[in-house]
PDB file of N, CA and C in Angstrom:
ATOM      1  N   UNK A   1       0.848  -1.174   0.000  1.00  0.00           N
ATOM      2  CA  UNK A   1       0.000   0.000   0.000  1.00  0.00           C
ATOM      3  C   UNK A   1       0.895   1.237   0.000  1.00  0.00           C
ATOM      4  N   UNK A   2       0.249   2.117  -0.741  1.00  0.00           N
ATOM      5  CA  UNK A   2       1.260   3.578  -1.218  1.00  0.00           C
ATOM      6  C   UNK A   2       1.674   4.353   0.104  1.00  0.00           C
ATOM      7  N   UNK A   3       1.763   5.143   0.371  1.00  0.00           N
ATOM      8  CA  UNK A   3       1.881   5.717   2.040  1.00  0.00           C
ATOM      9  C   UNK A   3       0.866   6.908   1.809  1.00  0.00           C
ATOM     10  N   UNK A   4       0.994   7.477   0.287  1.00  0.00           N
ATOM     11  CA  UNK A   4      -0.427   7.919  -0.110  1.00  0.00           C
ATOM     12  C   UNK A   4      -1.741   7.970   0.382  1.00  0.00           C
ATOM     13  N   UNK A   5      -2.297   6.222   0.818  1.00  0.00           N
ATOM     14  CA  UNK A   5      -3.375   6.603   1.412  1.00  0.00           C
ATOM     15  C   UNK A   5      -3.281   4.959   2.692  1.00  0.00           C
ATOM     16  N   UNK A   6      -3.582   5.680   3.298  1.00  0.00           N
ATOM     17  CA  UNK A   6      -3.514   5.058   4.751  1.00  0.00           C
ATOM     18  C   UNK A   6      -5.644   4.510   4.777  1.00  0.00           C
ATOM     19  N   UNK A   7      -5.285   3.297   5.500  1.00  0.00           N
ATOM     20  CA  UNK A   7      -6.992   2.480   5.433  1.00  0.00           C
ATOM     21  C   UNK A   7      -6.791   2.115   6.990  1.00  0.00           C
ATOM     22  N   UNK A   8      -7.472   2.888   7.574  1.00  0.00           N
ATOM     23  CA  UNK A   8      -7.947   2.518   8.843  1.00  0.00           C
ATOM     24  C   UNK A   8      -8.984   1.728   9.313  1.00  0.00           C
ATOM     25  N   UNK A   9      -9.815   0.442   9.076  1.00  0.00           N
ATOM     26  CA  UNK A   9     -10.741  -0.412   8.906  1.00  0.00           C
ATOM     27  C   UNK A   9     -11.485  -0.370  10.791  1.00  0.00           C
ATOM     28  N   UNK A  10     -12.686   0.102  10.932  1.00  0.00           N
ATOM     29  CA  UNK A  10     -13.279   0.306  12.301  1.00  0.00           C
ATOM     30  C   UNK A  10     -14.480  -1.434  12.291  1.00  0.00           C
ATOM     31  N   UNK A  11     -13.682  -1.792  12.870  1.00  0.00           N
ATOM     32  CA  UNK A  11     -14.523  -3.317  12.687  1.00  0.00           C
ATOM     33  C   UNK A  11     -15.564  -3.258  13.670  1.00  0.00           C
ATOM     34  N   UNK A  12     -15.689  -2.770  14.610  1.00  0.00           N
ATOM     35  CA  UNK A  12     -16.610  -2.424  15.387  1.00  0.00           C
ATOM     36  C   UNK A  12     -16.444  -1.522  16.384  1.00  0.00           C
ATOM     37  N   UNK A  13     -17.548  -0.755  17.075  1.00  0.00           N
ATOM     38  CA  UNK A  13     -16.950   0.222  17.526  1.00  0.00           C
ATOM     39  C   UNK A  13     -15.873   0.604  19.210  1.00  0.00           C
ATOM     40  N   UNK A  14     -15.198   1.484  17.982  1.00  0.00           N
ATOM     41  CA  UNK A  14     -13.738   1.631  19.297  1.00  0.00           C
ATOM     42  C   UNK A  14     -12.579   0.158  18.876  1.00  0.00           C
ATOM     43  N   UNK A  15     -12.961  -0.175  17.730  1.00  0.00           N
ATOM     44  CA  UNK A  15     -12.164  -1.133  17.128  1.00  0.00           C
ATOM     45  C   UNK A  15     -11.325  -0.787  15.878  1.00  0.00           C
ATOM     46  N   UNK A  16     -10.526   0.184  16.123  1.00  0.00           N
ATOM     47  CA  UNK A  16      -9.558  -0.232  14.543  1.00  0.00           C
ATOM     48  C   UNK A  16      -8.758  -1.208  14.554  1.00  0.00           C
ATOM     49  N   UNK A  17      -8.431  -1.377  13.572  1.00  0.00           N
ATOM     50  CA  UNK A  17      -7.562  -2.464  12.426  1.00  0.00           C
ATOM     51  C   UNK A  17      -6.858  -1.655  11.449  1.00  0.00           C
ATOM     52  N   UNK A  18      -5.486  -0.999  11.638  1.00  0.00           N
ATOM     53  CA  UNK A  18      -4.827  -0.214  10.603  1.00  0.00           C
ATOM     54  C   UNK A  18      -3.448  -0.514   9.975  1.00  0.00           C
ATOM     55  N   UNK A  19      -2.848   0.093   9.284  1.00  0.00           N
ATOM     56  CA  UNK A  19      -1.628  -0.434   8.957  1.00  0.00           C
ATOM     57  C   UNK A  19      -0.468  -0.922  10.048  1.00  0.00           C
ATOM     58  N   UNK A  20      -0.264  -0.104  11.038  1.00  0.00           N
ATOM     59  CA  UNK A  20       0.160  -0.114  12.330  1.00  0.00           C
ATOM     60  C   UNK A  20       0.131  -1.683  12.611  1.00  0.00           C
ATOM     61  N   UNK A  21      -0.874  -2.153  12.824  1.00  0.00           N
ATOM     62  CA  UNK A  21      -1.505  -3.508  13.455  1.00  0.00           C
ATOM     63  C   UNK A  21      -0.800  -4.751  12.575  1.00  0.00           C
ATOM     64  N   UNK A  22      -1.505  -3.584  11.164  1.00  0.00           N
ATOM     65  CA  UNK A  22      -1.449  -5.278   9.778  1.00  0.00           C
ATOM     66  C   UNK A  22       0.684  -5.171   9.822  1.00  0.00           C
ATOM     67  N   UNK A  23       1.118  -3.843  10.246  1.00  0.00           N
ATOM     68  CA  UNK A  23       2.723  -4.255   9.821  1.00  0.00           C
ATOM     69  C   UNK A  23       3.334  -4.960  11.189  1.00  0.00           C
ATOM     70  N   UNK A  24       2.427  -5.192  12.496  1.00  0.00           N
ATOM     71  CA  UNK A  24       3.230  -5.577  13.523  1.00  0.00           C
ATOM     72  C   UNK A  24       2.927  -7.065  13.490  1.00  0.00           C
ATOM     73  N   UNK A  25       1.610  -7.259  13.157  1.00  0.00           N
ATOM     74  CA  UNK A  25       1.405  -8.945  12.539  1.00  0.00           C
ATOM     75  C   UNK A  25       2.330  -9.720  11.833  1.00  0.00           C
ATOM     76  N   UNK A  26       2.624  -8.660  10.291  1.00  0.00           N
ATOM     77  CA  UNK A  26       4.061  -9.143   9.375  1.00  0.00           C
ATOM     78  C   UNK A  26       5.126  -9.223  10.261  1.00  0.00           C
ATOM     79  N   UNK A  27       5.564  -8.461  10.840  1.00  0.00           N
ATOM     80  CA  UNK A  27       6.817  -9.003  11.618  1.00  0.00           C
ATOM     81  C   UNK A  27       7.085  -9.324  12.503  1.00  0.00           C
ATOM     82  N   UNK A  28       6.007  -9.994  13.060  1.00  0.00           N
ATOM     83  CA  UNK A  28       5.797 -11.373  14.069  1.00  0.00           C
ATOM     84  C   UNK A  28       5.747 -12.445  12.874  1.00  0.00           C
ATOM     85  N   UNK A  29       5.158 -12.586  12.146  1.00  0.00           N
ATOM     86  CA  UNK A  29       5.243 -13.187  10.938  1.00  0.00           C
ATOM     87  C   UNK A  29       6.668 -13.725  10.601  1.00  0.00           C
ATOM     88  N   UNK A  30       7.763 -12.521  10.311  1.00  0.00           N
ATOM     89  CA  UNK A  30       8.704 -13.054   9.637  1.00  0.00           C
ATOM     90  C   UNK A  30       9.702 -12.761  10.725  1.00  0.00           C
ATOM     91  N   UNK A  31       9.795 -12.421  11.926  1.00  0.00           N
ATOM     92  CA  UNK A  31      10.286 -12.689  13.020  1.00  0.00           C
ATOM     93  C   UNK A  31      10.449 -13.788  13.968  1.00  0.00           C
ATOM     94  N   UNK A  32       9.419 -14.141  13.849  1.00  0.00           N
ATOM     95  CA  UNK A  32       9.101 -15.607  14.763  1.00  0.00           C
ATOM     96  C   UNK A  32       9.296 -14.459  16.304  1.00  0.00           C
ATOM     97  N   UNK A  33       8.536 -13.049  16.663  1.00  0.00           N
ATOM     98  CA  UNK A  33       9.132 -12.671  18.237  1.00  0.00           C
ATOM     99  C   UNK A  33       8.404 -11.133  18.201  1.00  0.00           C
ATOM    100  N   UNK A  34       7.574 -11.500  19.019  1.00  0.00           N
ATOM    101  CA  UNK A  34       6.799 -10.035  19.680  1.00  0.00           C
ATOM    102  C   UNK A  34       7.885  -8.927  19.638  1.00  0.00           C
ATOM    103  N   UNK A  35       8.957  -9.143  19.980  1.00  0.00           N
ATOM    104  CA  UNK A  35      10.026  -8.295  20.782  1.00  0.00           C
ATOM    105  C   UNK A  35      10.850  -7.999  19.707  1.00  0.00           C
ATOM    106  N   UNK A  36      11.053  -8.658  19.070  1.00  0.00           N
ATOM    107  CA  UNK A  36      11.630  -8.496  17.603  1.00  0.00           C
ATOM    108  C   UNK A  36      11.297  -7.391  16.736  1.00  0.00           C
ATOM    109  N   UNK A  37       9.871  -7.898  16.777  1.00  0.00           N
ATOM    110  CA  UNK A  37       8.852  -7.189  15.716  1.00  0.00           C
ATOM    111  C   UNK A  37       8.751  -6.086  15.994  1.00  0.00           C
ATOM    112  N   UNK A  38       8.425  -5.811  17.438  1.00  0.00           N
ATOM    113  CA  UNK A  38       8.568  -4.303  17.836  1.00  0.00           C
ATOM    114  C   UNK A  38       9.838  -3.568  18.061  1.00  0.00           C
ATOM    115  N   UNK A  39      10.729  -4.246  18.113  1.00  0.00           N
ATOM    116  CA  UNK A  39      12.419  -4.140  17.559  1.00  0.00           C
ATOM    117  C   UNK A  39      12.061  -3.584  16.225  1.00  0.00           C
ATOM    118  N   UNK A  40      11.671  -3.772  15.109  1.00  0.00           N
ATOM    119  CA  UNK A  40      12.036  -3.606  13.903  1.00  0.00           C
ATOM    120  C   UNK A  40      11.141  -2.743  13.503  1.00  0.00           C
ATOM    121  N   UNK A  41       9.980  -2.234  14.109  1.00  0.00           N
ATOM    122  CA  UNK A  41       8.927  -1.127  13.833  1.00  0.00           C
ATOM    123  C   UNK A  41       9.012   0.075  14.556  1.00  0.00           C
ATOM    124  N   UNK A  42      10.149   0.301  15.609  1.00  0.00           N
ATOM    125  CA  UNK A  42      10.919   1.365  16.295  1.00  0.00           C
ATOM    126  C   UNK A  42       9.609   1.293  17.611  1.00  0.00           C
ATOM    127  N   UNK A  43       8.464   0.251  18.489  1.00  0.00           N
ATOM    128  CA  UNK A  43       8.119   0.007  19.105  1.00  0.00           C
ATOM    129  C   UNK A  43       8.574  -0.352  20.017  1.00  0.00           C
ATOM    130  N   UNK A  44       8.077   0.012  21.387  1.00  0.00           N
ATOM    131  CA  UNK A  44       8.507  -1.090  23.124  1.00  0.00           C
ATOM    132  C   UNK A  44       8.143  -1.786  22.401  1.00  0.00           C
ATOM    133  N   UNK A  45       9.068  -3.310  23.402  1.00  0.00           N
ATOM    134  CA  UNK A  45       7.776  -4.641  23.755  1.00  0.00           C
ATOM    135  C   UNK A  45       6.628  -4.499  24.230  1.00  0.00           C
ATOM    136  N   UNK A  46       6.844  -3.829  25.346  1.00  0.00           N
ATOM    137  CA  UNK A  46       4.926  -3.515  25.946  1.00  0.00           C
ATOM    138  C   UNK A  46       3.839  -3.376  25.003  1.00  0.00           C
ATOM    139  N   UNK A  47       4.258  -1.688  24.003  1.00  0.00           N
ATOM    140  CA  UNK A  47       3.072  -1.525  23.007  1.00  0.00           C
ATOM    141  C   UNK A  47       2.653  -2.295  22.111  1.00  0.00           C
ATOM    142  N   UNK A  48       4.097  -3.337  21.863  1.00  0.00           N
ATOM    143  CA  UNK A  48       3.752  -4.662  20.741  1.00  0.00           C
ATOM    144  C   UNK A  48       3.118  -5.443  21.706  1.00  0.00           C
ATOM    145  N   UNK A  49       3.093  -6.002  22.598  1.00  0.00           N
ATOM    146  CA  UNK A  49       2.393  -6.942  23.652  1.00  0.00           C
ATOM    147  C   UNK A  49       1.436  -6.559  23.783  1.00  0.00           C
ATOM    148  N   UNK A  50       0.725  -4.691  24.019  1.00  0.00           N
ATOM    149  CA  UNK A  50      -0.432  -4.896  24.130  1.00  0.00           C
ATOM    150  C   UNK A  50      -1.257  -5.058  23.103  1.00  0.00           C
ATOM    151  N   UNK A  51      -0.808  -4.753  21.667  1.00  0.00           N
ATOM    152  CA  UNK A  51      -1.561  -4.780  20.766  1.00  0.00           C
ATOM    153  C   UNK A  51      -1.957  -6.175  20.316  1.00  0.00           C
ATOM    154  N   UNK A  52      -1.069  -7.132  20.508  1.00  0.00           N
ATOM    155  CA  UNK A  52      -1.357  -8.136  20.400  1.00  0.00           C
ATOM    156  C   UNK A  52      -2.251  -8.785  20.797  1.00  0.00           C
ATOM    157  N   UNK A  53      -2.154  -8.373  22.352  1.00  0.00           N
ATOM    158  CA  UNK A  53      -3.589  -8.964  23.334  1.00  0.00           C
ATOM    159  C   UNK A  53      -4.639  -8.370  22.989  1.00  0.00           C
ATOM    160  N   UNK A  54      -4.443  -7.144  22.523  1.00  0.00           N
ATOM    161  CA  UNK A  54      -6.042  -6.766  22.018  1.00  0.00           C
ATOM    162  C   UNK A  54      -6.313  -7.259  21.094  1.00  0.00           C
ATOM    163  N   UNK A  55      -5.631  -7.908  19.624  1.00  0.00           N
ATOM    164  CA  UNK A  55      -6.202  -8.406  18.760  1.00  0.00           C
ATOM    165  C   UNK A  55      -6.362  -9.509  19.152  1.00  0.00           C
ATOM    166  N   UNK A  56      -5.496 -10.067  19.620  1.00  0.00           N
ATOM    167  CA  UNK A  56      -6.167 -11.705  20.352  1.00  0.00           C
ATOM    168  C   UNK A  56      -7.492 -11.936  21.152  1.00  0.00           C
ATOM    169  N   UNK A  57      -7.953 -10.610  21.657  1.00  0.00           N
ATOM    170  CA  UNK A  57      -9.179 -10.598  22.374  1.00  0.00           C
ATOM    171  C   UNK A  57     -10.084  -9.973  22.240  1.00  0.00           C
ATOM    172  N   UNK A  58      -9.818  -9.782  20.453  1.00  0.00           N
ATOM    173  CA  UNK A  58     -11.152  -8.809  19.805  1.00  0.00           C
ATOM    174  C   UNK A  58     -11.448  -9.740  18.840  1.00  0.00           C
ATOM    175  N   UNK A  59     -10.739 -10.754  18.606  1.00  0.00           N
ATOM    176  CA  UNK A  59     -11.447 -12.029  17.453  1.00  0.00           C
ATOM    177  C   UNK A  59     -11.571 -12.903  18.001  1.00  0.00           C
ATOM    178  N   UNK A  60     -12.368 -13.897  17.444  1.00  0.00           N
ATOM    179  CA  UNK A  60     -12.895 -15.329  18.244  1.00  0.00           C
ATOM    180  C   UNK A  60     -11.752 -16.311  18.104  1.00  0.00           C
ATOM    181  N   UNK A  61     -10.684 -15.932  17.650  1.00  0.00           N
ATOM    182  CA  UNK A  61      -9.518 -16.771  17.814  1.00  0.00           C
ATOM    183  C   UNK A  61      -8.340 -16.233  17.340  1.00  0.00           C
ATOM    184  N   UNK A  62      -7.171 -16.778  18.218  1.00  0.00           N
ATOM    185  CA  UNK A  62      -6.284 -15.829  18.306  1.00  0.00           C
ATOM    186  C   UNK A  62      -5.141 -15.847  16.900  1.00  0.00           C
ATOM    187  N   UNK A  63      -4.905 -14.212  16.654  1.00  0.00           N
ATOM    188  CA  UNK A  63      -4.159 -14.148  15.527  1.00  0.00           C
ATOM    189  C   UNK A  63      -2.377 -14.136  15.532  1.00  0.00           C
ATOM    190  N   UNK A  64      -2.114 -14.422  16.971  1.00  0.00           N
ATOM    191  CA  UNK A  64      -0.645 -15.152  17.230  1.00  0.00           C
ATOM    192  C   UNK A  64      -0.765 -15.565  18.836  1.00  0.00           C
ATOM    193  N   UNK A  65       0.019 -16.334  18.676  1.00  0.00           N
ATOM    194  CA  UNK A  65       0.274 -17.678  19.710  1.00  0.00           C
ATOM    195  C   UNK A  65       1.911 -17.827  20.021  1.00  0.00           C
ATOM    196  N   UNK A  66       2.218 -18.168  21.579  1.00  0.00           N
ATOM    197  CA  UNK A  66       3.311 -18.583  21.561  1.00  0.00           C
ATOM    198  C   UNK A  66       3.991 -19.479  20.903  1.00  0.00           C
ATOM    199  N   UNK A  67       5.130 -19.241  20.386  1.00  0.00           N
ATOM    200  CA  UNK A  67       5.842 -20.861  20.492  1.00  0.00           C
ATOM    201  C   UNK A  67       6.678 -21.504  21.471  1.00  0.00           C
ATOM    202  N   UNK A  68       6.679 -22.707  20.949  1.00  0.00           N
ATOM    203  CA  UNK A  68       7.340 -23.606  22.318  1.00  0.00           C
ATOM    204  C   UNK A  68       9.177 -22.972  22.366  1.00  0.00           C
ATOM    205  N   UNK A  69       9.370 -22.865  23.530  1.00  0.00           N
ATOM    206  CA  UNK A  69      10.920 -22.723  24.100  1.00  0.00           C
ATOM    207  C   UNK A  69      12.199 -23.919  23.133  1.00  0.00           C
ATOM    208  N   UNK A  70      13.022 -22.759  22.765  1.00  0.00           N
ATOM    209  CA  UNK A  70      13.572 -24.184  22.261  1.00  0.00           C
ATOM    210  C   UNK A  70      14.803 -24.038  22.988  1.00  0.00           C
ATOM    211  N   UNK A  71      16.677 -23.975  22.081  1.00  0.00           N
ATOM    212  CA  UNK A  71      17.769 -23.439  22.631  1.00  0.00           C
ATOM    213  C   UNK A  71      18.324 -22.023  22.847  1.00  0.00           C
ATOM    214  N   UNK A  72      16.664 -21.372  22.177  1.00  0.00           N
ATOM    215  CA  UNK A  72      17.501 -19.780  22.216  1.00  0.00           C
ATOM    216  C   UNK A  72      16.034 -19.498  22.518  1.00  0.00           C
ATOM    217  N   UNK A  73      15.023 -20.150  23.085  1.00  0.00           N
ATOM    218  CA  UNK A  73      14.136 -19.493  24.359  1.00  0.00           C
ATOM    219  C   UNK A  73      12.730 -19.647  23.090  1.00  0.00           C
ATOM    220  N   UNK A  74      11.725 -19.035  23.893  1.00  0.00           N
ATOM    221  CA  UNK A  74      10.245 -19.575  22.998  1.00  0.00           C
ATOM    222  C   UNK A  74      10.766 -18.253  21.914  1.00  0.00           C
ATOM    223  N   UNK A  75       8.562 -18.137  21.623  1.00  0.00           N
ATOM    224  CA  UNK A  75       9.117 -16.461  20.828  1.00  0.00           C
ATOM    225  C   UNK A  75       7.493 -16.405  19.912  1.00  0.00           C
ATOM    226  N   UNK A  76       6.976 -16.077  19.298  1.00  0.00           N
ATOM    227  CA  UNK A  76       5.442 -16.054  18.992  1.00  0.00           C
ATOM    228  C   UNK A  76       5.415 -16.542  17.602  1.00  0.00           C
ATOM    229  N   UNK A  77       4.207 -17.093  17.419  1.00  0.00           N
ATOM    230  CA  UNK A  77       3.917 -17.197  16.077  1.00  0.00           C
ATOM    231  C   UNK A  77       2.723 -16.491  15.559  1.00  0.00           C
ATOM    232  N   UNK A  78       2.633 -16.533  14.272  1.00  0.00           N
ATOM    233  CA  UNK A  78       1.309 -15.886  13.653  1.00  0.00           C
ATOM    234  C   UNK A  78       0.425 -16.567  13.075  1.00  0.00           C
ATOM    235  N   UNK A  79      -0.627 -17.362  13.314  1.00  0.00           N
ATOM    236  CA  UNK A  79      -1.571 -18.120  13.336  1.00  0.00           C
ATOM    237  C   UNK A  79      -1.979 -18.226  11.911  1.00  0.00           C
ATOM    238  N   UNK A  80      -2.801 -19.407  11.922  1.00  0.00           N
ATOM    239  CA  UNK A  80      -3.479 -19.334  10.220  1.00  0.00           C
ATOM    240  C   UNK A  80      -4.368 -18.439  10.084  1.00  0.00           C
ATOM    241  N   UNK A  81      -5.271 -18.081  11.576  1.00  0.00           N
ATOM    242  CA  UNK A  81      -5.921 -17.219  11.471  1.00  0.00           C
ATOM    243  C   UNK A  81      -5.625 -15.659  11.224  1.00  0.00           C
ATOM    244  N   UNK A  82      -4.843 -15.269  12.199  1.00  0.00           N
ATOM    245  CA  UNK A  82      -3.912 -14.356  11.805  1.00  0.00           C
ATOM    246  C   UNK A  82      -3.451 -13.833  10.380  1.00  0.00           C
ATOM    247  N   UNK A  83      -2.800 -14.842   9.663  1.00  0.00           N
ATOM    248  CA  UNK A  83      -2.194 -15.070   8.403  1.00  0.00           C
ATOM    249  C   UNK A  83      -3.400 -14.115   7.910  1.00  0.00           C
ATOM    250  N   UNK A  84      -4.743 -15.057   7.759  1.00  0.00           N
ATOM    251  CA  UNK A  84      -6.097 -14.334   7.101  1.00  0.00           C
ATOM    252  C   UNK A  84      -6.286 -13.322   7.517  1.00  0.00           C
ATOM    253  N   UNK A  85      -6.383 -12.870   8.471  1.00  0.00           N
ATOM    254  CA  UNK A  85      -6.770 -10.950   9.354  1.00  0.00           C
ATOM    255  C   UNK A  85      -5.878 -10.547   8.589  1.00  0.00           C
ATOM    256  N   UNK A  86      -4.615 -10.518   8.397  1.00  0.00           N
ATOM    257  CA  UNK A  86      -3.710 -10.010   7.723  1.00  0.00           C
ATOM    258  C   UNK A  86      -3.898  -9.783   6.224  1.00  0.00           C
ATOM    259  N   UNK A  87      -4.088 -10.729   5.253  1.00  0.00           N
ATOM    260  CA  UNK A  87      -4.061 -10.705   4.073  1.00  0.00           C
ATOM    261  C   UNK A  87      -5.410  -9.960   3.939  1.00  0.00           C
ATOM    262  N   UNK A  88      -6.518 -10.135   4.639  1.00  0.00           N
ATOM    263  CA  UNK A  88      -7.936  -9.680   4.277  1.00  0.00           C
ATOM    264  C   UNK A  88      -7.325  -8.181   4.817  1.00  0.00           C
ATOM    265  N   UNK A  89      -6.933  -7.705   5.680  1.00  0.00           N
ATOM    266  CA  UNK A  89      -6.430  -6.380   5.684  1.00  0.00           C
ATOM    267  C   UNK A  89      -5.835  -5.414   3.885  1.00  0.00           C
ATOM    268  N   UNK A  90      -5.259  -6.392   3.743  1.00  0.00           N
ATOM    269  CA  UNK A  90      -3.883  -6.216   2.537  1.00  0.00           C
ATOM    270  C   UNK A  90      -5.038  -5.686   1.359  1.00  0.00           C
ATOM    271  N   UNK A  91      -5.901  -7.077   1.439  1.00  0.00           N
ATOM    272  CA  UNK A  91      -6.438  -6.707   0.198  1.00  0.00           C
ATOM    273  C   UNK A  91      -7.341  -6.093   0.273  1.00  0.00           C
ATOM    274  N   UNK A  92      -8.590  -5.640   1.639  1.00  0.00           N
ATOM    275  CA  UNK A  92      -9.060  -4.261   1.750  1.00  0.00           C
ATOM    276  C   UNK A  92      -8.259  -2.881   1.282  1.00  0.00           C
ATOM    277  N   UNK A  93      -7.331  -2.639   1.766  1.00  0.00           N
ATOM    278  CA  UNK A  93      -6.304  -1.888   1.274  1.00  0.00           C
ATOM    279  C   UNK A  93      -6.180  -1.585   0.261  1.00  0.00           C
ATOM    280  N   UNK A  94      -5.591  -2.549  -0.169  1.00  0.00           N
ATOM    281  CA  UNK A  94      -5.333  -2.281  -1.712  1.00  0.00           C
ATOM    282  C   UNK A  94      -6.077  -1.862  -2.748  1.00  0.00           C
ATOM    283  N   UNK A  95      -7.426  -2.328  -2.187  1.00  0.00           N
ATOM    284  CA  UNK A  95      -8.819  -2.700  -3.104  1.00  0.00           C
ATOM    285  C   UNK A  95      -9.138  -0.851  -2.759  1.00  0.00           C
ATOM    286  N   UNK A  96      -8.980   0.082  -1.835  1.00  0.00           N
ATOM    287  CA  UNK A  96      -9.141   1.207  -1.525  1.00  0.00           C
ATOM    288  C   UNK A  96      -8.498   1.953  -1.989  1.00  0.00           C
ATOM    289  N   UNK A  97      -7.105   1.459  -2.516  1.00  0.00           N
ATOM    290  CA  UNK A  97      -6.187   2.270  -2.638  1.00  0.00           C
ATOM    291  C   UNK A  97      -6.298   2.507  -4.468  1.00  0.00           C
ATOM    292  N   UNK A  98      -7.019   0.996  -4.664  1.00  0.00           N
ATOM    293  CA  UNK A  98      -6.839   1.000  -6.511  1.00  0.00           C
ATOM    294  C   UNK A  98      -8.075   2.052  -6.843  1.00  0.00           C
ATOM    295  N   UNK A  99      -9.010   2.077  -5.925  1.00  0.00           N
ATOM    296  CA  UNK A  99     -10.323   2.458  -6.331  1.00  0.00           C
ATOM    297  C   UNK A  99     -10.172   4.029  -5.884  1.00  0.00           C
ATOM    298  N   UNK A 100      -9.215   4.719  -4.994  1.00  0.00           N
ATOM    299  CA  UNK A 100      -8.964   5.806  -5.033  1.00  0.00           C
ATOM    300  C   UNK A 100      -7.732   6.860  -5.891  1.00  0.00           C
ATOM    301  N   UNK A 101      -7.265   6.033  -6.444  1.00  0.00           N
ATOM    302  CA  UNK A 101      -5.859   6.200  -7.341  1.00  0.00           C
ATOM    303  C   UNK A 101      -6.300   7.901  -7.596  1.00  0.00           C
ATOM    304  N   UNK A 102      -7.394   7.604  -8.971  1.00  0.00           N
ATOM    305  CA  UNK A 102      -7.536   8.686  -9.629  1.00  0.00           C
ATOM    306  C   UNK A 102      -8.064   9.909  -8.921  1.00  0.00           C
ATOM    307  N   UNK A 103      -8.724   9.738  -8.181  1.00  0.00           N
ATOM    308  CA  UNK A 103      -9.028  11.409  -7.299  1.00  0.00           C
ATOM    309  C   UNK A 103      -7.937  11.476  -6.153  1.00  0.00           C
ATOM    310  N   UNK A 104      -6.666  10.739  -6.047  1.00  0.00           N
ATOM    311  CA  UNK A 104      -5.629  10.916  -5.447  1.00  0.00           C
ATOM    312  C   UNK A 104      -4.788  11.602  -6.378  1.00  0.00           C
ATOM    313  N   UNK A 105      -4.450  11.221  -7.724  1.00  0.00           N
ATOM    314  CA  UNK A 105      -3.761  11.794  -8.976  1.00  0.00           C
ATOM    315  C   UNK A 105      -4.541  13.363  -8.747  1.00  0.00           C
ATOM    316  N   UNK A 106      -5.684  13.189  -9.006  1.00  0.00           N
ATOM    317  CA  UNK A 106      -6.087  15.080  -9.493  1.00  0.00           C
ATOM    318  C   UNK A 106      -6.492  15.682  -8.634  1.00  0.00           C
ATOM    319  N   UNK A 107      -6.080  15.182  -6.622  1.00  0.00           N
ATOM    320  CA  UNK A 107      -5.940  16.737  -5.980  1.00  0.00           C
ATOM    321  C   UNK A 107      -4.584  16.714  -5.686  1.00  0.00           C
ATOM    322  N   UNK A 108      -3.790  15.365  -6.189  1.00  0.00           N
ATOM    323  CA  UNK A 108      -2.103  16.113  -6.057  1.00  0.00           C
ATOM    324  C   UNK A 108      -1.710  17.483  -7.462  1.00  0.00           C
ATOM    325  N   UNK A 109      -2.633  16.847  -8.822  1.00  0.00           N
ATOM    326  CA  UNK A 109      -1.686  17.468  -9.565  1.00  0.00           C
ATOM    327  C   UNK A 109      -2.562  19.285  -9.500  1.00  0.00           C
ATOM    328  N   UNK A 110      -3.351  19.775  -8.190  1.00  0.00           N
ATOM    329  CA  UNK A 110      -4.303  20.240  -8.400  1.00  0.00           C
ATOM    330  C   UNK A 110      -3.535  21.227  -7.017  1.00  0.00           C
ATOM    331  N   UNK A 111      -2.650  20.956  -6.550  1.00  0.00           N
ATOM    332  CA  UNK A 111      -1.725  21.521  -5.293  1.00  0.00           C
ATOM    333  C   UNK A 111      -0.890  22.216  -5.637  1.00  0.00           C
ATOM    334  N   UNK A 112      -0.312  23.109  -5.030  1.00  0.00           N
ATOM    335  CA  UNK A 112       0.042  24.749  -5.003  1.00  0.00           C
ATOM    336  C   UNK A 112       2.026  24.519  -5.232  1.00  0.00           C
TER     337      UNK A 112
END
């Protein structure tokens, strides 16, 4: 998604779902680590921890899960469900972003 236009999705109320969320999912995703992820999005652990618990406890099943401890300690995963919150994010998005292109083009080329 462009940085152009930002999709804030209100799933119910006092519930967003925004890029914020869908990029801390991806890198729990390709992190395999809460702490990581918020390592790599210039986040505490805390604010990545809490966001997590709130999405874990705003859907009927959770969109990351621990993993088991191994030689270099546990660390989270991102669920199948998850996976889907995520991609259905992506392609809301996108689907907003294709369908706003052109009245994004003509109030940039329409600026001072």
């Amino acid at each position: 998604m462009s940085a152009d236009l930002r999709i804030r999705l209100l799933l119910a109320e006092g519930l967003p779902f925004g890029p914020g969320k869908a990029d801390l999912l991806e890198a729990i995703r390709d992190t395999g680590s809460i702490a990581a992820a918020g390592r790599q999005l210039g986040m505490s652990y805390q604010r990545a921890w809490d966001l997590v618990t709130a999405m874990n406890g705003h859907f009927r099943e959770p969109v990351v899960t621990p993993a088991k401890g191994g030689p270099r300690g546990g660390g989270s995963a991102l669920t199948p469900f998850g996976a889907e919150v995520l991609a259905a994010y992506r392609e809301a998005a996108a689907a907003a972003e294709a369908a706003c292109a052109g009245k994004l083009a003509w109030l940039r080329s329409h600026l001072a």
